[in-house]
C-alpha atoms as a PDB file:
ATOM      1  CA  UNK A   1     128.358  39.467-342.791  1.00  0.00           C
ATOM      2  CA  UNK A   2     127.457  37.257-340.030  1.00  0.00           C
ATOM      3  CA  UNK A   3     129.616  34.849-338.046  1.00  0.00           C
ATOM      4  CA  UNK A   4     128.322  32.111-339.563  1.00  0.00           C
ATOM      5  CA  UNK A   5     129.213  32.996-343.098  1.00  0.00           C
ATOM      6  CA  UNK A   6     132.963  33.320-342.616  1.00  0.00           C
ATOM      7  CA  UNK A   7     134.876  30.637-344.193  1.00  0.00           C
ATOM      8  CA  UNK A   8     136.274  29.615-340.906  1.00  0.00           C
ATOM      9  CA  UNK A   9     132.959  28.892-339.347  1.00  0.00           C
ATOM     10  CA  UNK A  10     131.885  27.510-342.610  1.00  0.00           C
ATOM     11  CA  UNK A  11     134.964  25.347-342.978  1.00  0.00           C
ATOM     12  CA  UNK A  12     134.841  23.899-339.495  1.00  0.00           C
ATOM     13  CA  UNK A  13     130.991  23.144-339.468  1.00  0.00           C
ATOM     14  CA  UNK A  14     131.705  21.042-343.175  1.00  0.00           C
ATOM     15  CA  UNK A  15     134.451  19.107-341.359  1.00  0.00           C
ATOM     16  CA  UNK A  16     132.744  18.567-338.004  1.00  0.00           C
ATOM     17  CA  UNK A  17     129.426  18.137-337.186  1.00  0.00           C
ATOM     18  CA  UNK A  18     130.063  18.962-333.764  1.00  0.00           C
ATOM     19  CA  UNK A  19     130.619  22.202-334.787  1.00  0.00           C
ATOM     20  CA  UNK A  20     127.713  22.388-337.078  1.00  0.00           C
ATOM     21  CA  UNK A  21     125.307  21.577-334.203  1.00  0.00           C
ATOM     22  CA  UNK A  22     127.083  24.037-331.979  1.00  0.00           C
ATOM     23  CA  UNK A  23     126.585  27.172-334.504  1.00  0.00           C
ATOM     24  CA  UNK A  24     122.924  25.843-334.902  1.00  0.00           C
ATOM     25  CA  UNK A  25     122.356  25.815-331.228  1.00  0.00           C
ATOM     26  CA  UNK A  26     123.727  29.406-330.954  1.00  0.00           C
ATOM     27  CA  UNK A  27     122.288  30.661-333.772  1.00  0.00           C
ATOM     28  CA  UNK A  28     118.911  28.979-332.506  1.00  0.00           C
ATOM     29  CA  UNK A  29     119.176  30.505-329.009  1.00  0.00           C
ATOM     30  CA  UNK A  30     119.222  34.081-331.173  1.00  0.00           C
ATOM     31  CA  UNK A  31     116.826  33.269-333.608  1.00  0.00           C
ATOM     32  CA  UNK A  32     114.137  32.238-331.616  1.00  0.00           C
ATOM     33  CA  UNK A  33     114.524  34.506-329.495  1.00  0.00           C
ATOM     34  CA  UNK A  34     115.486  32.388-326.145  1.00  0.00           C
ATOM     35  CA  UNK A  35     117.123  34.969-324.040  1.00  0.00           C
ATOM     36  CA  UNK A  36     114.073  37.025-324.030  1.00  0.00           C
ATOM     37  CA  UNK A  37     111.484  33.567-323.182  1.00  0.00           C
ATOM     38  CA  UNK A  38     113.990  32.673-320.367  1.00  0.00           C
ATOM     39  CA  UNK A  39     113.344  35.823-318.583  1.00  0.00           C
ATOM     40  CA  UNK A  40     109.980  35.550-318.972  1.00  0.00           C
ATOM     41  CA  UNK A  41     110.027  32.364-317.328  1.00  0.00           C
ATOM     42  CA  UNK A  42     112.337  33.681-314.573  1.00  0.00           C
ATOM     43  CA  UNK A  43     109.885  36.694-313.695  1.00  0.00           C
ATOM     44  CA  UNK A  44     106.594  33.887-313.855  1.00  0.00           C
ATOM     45  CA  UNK A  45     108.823  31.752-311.534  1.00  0.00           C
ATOM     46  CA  UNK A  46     109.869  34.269-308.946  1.00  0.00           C
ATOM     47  CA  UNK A  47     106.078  35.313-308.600  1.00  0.00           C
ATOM     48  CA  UNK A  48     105.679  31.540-307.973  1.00  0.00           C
ATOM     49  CA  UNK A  49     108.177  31.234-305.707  1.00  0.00           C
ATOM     50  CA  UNK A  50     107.936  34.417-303.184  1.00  0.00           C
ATOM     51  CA  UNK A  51     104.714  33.968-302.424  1.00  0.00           C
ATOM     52  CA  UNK A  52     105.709  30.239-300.834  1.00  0.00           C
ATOM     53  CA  UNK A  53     107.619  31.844-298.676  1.00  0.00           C
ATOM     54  CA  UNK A  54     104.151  33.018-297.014  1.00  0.00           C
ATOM     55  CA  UNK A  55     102.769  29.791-297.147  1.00  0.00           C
ATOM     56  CA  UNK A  56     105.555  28.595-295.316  1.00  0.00           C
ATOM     57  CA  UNK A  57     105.485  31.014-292.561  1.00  0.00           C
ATOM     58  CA  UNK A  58     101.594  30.595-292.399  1.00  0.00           C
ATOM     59  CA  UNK A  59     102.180  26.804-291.750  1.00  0.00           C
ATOM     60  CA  UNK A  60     105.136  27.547-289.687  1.00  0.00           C
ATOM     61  CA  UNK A  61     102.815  29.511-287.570  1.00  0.00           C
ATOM     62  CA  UNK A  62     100.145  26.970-287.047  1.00  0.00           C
ATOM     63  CA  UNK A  63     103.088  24.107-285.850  1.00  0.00           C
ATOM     64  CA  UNK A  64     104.797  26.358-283.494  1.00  0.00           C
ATOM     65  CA  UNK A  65     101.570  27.281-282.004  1.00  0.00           C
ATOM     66  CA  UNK A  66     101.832  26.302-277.868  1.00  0.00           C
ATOM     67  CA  UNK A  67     105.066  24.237-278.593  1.00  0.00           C
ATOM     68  CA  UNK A  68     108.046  25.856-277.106  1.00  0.00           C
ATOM     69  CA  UNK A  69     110.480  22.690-277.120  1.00  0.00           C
ATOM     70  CA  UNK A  70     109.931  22.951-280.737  1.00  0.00           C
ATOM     71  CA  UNK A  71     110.479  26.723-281.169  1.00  0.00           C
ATOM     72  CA  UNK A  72     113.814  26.041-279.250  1.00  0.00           C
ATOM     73  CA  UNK A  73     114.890  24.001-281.455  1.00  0.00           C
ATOM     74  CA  UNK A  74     114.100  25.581-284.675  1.00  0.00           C
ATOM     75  CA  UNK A  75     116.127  28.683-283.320  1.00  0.00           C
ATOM     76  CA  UNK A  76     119.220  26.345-283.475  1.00  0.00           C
ATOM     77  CA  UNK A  77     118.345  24.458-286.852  1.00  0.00           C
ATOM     78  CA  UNK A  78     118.779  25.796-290.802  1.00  0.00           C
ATOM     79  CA  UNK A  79     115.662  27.243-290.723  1.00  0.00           C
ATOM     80  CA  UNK A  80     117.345  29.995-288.670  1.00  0.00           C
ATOM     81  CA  UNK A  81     119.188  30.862-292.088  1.00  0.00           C
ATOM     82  CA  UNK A  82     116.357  31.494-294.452  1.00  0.00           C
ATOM     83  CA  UNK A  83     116.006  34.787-295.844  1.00  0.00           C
ATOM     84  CA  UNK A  84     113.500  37.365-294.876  1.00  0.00           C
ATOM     85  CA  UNK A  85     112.531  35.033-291.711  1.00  0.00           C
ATOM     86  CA  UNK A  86     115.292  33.857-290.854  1.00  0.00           C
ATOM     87  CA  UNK A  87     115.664  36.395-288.333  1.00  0.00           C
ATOM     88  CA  UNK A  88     112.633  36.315-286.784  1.00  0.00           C
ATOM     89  CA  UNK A  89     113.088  32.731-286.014  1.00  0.00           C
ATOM     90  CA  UNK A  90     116.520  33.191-284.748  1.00  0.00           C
ATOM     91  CA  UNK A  91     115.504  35.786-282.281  1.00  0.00           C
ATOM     92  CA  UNK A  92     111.587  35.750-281.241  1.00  0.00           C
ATOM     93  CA  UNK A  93     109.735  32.830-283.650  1.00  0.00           C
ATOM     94  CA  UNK A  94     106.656  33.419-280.652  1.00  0.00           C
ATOM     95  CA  UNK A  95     105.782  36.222-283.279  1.00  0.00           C
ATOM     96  CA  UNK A  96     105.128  34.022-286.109  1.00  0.00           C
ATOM     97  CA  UNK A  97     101.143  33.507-286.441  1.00  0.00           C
ATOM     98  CA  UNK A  98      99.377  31.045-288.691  1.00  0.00           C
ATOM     99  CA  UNK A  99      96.750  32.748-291.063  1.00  0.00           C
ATOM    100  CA  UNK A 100      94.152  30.529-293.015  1.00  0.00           C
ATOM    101  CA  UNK A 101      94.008  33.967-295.114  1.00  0.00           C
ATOM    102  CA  UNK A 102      97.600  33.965-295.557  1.00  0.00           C
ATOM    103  CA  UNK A 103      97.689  30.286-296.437  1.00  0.00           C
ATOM    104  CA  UNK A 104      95.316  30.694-298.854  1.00  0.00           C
ATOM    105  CA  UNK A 105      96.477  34.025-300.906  1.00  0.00           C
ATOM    106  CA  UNK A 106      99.619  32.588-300.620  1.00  0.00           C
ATOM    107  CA  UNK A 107      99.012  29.589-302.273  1.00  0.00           C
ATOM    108  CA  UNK A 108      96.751  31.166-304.568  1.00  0.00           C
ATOM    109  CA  UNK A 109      99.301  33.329-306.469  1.00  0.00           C
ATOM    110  CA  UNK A 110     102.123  30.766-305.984  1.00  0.00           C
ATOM    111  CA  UNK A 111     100.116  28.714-307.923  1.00  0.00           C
ATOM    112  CA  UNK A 112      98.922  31.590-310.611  1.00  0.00           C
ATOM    113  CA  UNK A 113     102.582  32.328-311.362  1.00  0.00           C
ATOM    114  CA  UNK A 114     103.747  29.003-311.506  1.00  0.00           C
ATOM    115  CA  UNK A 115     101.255  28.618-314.128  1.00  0.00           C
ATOM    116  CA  UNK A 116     102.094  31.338-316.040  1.00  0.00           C
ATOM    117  CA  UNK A 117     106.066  30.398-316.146  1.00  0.00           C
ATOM    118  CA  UNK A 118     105.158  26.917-317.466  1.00  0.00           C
ATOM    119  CA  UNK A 119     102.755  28.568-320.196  1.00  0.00           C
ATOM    120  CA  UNK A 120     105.887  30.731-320.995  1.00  0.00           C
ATOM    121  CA  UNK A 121     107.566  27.480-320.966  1.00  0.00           C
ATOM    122  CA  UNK A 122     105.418  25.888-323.130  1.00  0.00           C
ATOM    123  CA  UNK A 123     105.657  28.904-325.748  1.00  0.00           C
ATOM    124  CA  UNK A 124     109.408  28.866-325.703  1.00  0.00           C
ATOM    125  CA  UNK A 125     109.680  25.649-326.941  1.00  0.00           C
ATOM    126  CA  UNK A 126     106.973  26.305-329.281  1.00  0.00           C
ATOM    127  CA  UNK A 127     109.279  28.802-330.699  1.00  0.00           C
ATOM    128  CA  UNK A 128     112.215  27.105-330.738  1.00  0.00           C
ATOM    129  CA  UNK A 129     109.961  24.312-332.644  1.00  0.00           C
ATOM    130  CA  UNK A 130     108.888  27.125-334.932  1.00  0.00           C
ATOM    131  CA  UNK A 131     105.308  25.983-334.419  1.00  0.00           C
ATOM    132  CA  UNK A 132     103.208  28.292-336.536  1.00  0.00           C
ATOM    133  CA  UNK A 133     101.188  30.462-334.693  1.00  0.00           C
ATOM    134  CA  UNK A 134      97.641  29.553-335.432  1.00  0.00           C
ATOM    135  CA  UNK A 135      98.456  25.964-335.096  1.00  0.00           C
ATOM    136  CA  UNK A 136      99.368  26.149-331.856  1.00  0.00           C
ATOM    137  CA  UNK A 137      97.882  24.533-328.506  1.00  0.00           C
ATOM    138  CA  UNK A 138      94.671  26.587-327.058  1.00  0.00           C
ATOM    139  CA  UNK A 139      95.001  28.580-323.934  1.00  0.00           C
ATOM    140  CA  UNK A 140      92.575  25.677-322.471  1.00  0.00           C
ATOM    141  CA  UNK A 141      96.022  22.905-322.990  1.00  0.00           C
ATOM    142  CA  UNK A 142      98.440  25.049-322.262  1.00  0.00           C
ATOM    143  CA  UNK A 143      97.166  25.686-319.070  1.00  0.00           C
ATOM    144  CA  UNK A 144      96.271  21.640-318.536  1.00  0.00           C
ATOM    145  CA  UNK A 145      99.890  21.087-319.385  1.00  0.00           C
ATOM    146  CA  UNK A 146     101.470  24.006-317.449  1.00  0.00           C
ATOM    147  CA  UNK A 147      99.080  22.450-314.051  1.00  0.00           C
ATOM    148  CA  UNK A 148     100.615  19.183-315.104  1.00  0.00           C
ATOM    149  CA  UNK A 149     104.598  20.598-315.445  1.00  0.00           C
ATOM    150  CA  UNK A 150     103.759  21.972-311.562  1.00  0.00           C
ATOM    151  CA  UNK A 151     102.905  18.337-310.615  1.00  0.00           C
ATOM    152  CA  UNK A 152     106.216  17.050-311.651  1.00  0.00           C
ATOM    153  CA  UNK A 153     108.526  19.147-311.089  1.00  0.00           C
ATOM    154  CA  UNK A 154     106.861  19.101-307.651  1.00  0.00           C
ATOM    155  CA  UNK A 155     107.127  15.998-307.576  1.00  0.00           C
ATOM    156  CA  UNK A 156     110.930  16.248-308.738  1.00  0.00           C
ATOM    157  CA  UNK A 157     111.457  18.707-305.411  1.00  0.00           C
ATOM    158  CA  UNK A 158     110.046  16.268-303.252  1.00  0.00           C
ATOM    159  CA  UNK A 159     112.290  13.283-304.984  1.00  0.00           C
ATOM    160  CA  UNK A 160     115.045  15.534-304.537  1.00  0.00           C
ATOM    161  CA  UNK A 161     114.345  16.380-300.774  1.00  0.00           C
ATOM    162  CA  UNK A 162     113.744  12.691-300.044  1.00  0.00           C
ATOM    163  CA  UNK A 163     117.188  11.711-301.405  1.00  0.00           C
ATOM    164  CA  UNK A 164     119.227  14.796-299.154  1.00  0.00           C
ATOM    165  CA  UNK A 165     117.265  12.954-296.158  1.00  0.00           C
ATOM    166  CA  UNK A 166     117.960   9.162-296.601  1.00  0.00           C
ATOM    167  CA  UNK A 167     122.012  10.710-296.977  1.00  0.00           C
ATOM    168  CA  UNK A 168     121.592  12.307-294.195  1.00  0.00           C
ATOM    169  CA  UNK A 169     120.395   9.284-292.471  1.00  0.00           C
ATOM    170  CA  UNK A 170     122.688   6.359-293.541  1.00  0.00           C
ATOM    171  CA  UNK A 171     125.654   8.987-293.623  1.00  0.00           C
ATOM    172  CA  UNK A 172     127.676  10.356-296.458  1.00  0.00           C
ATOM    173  CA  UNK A 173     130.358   8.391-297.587  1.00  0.00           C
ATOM    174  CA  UNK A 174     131.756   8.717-300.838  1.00  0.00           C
ATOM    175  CA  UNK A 175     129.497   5.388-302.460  1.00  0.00           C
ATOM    176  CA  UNK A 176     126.212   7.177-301.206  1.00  0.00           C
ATOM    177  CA  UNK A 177     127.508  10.999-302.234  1.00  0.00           C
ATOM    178  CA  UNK A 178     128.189   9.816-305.947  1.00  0.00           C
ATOM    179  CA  UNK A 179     125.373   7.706-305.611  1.00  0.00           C
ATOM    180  CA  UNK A 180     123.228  10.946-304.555  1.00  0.00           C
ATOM    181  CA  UNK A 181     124.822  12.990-307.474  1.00  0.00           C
ATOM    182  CA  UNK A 182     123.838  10.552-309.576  1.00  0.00           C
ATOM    183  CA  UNK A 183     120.334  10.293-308.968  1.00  0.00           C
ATOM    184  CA  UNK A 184     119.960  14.061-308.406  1.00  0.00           C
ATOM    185  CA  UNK A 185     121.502  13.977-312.311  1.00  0.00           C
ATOM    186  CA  UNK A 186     118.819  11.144-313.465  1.00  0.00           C
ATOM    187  CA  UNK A 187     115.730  13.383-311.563  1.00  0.00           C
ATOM    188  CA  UNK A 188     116.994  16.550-313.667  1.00  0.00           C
ATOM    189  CA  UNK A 189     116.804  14.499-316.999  1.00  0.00           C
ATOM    190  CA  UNK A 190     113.716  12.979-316.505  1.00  0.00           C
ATOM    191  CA  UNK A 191     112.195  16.553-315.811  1.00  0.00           C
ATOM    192  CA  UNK A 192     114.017  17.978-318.781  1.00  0.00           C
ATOM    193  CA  UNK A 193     112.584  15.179-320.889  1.00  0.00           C
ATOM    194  CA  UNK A 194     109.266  15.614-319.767  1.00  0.00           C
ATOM    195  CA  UNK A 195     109.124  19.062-320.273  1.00  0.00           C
ATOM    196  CA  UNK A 196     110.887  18.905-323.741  1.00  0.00           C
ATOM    197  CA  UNK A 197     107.753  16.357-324.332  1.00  0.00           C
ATOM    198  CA  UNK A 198     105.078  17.474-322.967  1.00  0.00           C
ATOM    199  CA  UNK A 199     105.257  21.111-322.896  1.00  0.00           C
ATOM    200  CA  UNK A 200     104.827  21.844-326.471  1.00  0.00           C
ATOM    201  CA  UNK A 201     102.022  21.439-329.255  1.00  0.00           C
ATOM    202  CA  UNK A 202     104.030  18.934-331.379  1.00  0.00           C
ATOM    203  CA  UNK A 203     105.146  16.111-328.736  1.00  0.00           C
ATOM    204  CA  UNK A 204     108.310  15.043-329.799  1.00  0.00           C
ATOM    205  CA  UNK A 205     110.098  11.332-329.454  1.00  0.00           C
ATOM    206  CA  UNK A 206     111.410  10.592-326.379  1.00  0.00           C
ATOM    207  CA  UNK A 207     114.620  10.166-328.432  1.00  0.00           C
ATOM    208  CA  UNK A 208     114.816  12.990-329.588  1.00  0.00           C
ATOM    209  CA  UNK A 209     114.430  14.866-326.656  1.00  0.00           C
ATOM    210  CA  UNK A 210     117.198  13.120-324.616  1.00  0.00           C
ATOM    211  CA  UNK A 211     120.201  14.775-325.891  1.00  0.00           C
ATOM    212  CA  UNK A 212     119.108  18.449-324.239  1.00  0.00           C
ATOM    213  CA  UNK A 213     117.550  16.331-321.504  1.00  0.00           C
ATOM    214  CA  UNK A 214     121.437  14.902-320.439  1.00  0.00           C
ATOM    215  CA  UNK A 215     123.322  17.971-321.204  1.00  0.00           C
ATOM    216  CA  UNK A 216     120.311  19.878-319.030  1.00  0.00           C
ATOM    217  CA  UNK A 217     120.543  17.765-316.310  1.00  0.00           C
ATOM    218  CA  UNK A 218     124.199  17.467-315.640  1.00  0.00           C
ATOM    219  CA  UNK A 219     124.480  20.965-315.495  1.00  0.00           C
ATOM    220  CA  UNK A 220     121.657  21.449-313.014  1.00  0.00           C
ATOM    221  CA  UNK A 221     123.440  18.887-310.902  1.00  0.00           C
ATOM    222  CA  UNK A 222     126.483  20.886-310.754  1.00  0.00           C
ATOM    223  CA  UNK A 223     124.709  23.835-311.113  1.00  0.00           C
ATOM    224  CA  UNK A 224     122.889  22.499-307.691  1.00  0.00           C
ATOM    225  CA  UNK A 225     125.813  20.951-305.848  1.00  0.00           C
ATOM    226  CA  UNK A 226     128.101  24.226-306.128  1.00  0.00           C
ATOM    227  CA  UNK A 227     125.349  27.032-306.112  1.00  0.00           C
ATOM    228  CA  UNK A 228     124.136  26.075-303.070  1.00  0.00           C
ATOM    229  CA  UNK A 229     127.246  26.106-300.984  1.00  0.00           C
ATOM    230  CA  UNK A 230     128.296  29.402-303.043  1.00  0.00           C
ATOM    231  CA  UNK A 231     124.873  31.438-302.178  1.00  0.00           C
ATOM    232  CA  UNK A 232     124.947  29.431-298.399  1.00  0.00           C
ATOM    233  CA  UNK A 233     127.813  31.031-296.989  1.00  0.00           C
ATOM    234  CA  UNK A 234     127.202  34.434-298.925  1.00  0.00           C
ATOM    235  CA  UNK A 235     123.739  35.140-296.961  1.00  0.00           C
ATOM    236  CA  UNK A 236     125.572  33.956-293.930  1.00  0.00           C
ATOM    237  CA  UNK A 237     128.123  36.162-293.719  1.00  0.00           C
ATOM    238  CA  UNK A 238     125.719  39.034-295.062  1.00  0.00           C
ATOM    239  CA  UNK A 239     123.862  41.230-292.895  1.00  0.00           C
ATOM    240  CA  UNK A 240     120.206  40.619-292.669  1.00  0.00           C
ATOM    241  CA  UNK A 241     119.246  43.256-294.525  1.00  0.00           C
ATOM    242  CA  UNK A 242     122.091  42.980-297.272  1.00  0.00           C
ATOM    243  CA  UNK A 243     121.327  39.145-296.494  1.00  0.00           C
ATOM    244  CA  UNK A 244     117.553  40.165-298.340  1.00  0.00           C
ATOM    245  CA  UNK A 245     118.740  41.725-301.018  1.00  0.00           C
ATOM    246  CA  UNK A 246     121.476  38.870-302.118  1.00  0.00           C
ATOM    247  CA  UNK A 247     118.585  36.658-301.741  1.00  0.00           C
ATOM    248  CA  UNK A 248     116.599  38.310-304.400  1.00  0.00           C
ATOM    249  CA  UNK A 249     119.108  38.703-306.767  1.00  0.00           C
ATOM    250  CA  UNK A 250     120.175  35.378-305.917  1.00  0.00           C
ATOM    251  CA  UNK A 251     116.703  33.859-306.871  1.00  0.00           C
ATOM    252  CA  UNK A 252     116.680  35.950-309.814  1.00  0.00           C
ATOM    253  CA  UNK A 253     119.958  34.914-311.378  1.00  0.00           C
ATOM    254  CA  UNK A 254     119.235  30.910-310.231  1.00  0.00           C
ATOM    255  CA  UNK A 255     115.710  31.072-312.056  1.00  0.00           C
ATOM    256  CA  UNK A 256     117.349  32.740-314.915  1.00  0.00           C
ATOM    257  CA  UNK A 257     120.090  30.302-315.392  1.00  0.00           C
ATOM    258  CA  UNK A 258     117.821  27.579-315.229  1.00  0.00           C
ATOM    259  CA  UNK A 259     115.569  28.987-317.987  1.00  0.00           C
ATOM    260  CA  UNK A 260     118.401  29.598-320.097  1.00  0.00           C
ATOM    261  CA  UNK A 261     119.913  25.858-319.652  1.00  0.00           C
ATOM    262  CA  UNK A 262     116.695  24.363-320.219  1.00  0.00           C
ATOM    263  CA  UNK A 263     115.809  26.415-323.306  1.00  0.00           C
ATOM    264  CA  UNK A 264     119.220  25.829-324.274  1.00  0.00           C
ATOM    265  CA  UNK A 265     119.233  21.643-323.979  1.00  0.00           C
ATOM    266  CA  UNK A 266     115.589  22.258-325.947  1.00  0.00           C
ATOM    267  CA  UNK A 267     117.662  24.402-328.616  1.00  0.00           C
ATOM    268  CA  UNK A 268     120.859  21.665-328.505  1.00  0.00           C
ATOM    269  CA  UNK A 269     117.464  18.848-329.485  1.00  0.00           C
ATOM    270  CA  UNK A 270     116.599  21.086-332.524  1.00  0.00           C
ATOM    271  CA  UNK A 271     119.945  21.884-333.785  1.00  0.00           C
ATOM    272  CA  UNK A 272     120.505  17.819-334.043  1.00  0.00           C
ATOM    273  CA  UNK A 273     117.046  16.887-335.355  1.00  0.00           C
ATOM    274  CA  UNK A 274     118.235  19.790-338.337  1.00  0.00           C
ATOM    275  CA  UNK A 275     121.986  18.681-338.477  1.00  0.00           C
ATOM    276  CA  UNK A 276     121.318  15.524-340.787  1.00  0.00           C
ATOM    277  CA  UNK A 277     119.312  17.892-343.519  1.00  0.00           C
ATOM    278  CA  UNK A 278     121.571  19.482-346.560  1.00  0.00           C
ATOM    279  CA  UNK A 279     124.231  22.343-344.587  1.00  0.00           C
ATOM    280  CA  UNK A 280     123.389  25.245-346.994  1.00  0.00           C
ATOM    281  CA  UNK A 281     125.500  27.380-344.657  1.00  0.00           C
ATOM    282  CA  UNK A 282     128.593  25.434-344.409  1.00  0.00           C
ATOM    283  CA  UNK A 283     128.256  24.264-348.170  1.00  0.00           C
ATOM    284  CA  UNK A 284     128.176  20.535-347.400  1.00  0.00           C
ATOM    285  CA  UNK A 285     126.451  17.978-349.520  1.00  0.00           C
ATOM    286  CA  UNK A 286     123.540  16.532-348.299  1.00  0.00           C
END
């Protein structure tokens, strides 16, 4: 018998609707298969991500070219602390060549995987919207869509990184740090929303999608504001080479949790849009 059938579940889902849409979240997460889409979407995204790594040392390259003052003082700053060059810069950042080659590759597959994670994206919450197959978007939209999901969640990163700078600037009291949170949490929603909108055949109401889009976005906050500080000081107290490795399974389990968040908030949207029909399960009268 499955868990939902007991008469405990059954009995707390016909007195609570919290409850209800809790099971029906869960139970959607399994039924559409979720777990399985949000690796997909990790893999798609860490073939999206590595290969900016060699953009950035391309670029990095081309600006440290004849400019020691500025290679000194990159040897000192937080760049010193990224993984896989991080050493290099630390101890000889005269090695580090710009490559138009490079540049381009790089940015070539960057962009073909983040393409391909937004597609996977876009057919997770097609899924969890149980859009029939044959009625679904053509590989022609998808892609459109998954070009414009890079654009703002691009556009998100740069928000983001323009928000840690202006704290940095005016200082971080406790006004501007909640202040920060805050805005970190309302960048995270509107993303959330966006996707829950946009990346899908059926476009949804922006109403409808908010509920995930809140619940999605607070925990990316958190997620954000301890799993950087946590992952921080474990690289810098690793070894470079076990430094590497945490890295990778480091980007690997934060890509993952994101997928699974975000696929969950777009689970949470469908378990509420279902919660006011008749509750066959839980024997509840319509």
């Amino acid at each position: 018998m499955k868990w939902t059938q007991s008469d405990r579940v059954r009995g707390l889902r016909a007195k609570h609707r919290a409850a209800d849409v809790a099971v029906r979240t869960i139970e959607g997460y399994r039924g559409h298969r979720s777990a399985r889409n949000a690796t997909t979407i990790a893999y798609f995204g860490f073939i999206s991500v590595f290969p900016l790594m060699l953009v950035f040392t391309t670029v990095l390259g081309f600006v440290l070219h004849d400019n020691p003052k500025l290679m000194t003082d990159i040897q000192d700053s937080a760049l010193a602390q990224l993984p896989f060059i991080g050493e290099q810069i630390a101890s000889d950042p005269t090695q580090l060549h710009g490559s138009i080659a490079a540049l381009i590759v790089g940015l070539l597959v960057s962009l073909w995987g983040g393409m391909k994670a937004f597609v996977a994206v876009h057919s997770a919450l097609d899924d969890i919207g149980e859009q029939p197959l044959d009625e679904r978007s053509n590989l022609f939209l998808t892609r459109v869509r998954a070009l414009l999901g890079i654009a703002y969640v691009g556009g998100a990163q740069v928000a983001g990184a323009f928000l840690a700078s202006l704290a940095s600037i005016t200082g971080v009291g406790f006004i501007t740090e909640v202040l920060l949170i805050v805005s970190t949490a309302l960048v995270n929603t509107v993303v959330l929303a966006l996707t829950y909108r946009w990346l899908r055949t059926a476009w949804p109401s922006w109403r409808s999608t908010l509920p995930g889009a809140i619940v999605g976005g607070v925990i990316f906050t958190a997620m954000q504001l301890l799993g950087v500080a946590i992952v921080g000081r474990a690289i810098a107290k690793a070894s470079p080479v076990y430094g590497n490795f945490a890295s990778v399974i480091g980007l690997l389990t934060w890509l993952s949790l994101h997928a699974v968040i975000a696929l969950g908030g777009a689970e949470l949207n469908a378990a509420l849009l279902t919660s006011a029909e008749p509750r066959e399960l839980t024997g509840a009268k319509a």
